[in-house]
C-alpha atoms as a PDB file:
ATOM      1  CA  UNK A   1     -44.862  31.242  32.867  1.00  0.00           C
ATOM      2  CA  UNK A   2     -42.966  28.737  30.416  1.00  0.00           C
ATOM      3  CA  UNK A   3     -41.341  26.675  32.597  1.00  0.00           C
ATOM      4  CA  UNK A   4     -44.660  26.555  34.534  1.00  0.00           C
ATOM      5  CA  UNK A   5     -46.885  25.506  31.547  1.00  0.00           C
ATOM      6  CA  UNK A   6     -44.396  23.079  30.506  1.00  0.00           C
ATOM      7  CA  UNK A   7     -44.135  21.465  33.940  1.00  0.00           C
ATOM      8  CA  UNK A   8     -48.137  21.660  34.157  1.00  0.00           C
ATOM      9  CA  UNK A   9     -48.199  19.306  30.803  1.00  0.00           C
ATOM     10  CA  UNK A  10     -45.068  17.378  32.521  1.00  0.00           C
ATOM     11  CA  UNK A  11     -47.300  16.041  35.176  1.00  0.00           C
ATOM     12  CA  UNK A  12     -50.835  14.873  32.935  1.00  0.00           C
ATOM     13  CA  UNK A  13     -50.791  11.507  31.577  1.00  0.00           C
ATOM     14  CA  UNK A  14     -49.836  11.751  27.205  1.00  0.00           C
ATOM     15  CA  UNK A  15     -53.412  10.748  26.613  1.00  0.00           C
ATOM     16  CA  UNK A  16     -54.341  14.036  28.194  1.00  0.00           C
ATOM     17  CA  UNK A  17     -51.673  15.683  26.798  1.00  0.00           C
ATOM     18  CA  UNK A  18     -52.629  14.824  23.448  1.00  0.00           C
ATOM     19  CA  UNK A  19     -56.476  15.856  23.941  1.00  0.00           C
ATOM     20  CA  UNK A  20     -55.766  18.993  24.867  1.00  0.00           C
ATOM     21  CA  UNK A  21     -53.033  19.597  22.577  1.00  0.00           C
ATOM     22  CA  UNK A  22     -55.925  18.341  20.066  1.00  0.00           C
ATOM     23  CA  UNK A  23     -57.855  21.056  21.339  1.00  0.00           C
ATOM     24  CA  UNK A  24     -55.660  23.850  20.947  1.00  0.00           C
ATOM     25  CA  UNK A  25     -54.836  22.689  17.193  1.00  0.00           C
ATOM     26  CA  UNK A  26     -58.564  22.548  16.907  1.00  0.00           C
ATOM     27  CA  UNK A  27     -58.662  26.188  18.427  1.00  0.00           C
ATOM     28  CA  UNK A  28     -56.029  27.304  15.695  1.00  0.00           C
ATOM     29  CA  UNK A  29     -57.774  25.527  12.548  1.00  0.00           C
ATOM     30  CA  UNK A  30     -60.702  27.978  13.586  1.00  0.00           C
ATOM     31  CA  UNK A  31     -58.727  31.710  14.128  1.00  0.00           C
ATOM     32  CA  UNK A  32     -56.903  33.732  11.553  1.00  0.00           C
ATOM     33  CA  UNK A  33     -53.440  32.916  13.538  1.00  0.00           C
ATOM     34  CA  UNK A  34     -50.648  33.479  11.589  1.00  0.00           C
ATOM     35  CA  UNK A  35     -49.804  29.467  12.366  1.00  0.00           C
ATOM     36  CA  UNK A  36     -53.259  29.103  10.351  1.00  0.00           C
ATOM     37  CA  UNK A  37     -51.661  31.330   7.633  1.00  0.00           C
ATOM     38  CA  UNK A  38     -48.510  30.206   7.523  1.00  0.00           C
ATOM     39  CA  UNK A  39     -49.755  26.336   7.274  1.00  0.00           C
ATOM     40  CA  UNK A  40     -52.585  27.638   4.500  1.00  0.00           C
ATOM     41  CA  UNK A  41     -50.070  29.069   2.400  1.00  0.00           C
ATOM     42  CA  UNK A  42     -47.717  25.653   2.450  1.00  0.00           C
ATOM     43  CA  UNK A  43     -50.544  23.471   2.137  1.00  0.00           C
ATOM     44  CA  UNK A  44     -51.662  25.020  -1.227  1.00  0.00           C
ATOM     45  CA  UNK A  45     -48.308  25.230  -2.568  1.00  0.00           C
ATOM     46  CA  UNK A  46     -47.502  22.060  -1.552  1.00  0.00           C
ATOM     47  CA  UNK A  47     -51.215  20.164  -2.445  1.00  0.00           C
ATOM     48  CA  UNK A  48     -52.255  22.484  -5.194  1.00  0.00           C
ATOM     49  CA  UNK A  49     -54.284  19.465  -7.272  1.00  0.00           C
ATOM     50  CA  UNK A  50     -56.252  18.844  -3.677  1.00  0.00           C
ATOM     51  CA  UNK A  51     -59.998  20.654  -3.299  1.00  0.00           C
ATOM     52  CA  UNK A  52     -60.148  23.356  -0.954  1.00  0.00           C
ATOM     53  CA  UNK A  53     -61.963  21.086   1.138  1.00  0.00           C
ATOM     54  CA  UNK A  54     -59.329  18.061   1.329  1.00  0.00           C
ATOM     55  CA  UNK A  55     -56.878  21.776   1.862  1.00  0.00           C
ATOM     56  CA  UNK A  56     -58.808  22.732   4.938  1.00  0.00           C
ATOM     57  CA  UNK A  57     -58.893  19.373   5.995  1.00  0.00           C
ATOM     58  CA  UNK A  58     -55.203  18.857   5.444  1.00  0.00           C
ATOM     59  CA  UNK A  59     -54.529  22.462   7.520  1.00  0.00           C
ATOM     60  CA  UNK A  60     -56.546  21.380  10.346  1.00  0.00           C
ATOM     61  CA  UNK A  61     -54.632  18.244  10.600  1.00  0.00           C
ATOM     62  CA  UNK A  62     -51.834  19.878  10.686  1.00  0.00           C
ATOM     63  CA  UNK A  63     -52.296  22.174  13.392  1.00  0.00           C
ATOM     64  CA  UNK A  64     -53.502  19.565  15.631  1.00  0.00           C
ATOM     65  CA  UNK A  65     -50.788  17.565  15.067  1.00  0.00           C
ATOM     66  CA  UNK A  66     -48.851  20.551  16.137  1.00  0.00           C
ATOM     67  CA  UNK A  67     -50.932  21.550  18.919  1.00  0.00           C
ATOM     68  CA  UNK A  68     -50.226  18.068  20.303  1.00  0.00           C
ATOM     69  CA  UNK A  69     -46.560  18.375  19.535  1.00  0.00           C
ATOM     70  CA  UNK A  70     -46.536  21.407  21.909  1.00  0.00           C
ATOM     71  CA  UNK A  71     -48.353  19.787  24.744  1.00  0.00           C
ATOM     72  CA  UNK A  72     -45.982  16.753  24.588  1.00  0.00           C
ATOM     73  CA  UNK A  73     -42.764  18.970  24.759  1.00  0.00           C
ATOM     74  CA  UNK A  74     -43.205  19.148  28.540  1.00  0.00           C
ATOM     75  CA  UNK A  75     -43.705  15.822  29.418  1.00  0.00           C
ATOM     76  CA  UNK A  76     -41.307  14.300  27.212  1.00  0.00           C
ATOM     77  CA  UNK A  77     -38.669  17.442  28.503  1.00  0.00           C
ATOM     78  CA  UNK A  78     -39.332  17.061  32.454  1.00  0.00           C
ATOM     79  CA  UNK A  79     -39.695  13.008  32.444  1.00  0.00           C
ATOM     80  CA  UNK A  80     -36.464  10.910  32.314  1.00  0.00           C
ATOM     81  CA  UNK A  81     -35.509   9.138  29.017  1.00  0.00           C
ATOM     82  CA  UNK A  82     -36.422   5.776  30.439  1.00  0.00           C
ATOM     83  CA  UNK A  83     -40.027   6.769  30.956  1.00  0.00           C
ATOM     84  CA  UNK A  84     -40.714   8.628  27.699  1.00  0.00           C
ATOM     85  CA  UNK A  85     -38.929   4.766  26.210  1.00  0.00           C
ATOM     86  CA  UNK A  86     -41.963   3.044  27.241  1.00  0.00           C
ATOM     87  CA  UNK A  87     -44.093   4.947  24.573  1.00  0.00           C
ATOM     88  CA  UNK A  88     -41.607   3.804  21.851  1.00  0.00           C
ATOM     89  CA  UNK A  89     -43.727   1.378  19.955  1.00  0.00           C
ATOM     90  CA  UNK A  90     -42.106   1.008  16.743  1.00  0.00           C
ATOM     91  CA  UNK A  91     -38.905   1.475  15.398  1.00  0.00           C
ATOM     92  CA  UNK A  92     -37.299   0.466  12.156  1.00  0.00           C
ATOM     93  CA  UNK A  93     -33.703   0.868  10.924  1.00  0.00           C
ATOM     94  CA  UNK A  94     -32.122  -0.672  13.975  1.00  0.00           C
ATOM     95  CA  UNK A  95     -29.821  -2.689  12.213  1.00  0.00           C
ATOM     96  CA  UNK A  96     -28.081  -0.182  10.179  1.00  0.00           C
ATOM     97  CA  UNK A  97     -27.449   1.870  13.413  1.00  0.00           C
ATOM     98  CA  UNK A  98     -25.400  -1.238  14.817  1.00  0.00           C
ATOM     99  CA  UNK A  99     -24.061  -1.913  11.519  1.00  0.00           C
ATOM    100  CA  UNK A 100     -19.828  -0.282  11.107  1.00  0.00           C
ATOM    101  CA  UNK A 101     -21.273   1.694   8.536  1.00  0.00           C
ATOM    102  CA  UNK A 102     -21.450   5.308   8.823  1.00  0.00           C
ATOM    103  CA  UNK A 103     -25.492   6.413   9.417  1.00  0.00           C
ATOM    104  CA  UNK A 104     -27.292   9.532   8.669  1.00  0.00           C
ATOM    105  CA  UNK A 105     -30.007   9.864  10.642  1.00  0.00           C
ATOM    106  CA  UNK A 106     -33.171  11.968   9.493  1.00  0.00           C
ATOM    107  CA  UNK A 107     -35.289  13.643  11.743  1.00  0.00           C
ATOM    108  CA  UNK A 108     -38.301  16.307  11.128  1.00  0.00           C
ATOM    109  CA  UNK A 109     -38.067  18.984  13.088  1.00  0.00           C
ATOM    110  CA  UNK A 110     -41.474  18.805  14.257  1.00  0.00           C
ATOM    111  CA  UNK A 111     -42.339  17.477  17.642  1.00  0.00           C
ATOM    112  CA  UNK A 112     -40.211  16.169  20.129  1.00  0.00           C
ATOM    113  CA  UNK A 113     -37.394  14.860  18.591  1.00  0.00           C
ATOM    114  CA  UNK A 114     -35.121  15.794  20.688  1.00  0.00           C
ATOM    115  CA  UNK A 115     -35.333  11.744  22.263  1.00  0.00           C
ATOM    116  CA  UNK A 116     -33.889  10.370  19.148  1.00  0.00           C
ATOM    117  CA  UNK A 117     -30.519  11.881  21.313  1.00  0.00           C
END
């Protein structure tokens, strides 16, 4: 059923990824999910000076964000590296990757970062 969902978002275009991933983040923001709890809980630890409003608002975010981060997984998984390049529209840092020096490189693990590879 995984492999099936993730090939399913494989196919759609990112826009539509992201819309429905949108939409299930949007789905989230709205049940008691433990996702919804577990984001609650490190929003008001994290952003205890913000209202509950601007809170809310922040957790919502959030979960969109990674409702669209789940949608994206299959179609950056199942499409080849020089496809999922074309969306690259920014990057910064470039010259201390080609530099001799040693680099650490940083990555949230939020997402699909798994193209940074």
């Amino acid at each position: 059923m995984i492999k099936f969902i993730l090939t399913f978002f494989s196919i759609l275009p990112l826009r539509i990824n992201h819309f429905i991933g949108a939409m299930i983040g949007r789905y989230l923001s709205l049940t008691n999910s433990d996702s919804k709890k577990v984001v609650s809980k490190n929003i008001q630890t994290c952003f205890p000076d913000l209202s509950d409003m601007e809170q809310q608002n922040l957790v919502k975010r959030s979960l969109i964000e990674t409702g669209k981060g789940l949608s994206e997984s299959g179609f950056i998984w199942f499409n080849s590296f020089k496809n999922n390049a074309t969306y690259i529209t920014k990057t910064t840092g470039m010259a201390h990757l080609k530099s001799d020096l040693p680099v650490i490189l940083l990555v949230p693990h939020f997402g699909c970062w798994e193209i940074t590879g």
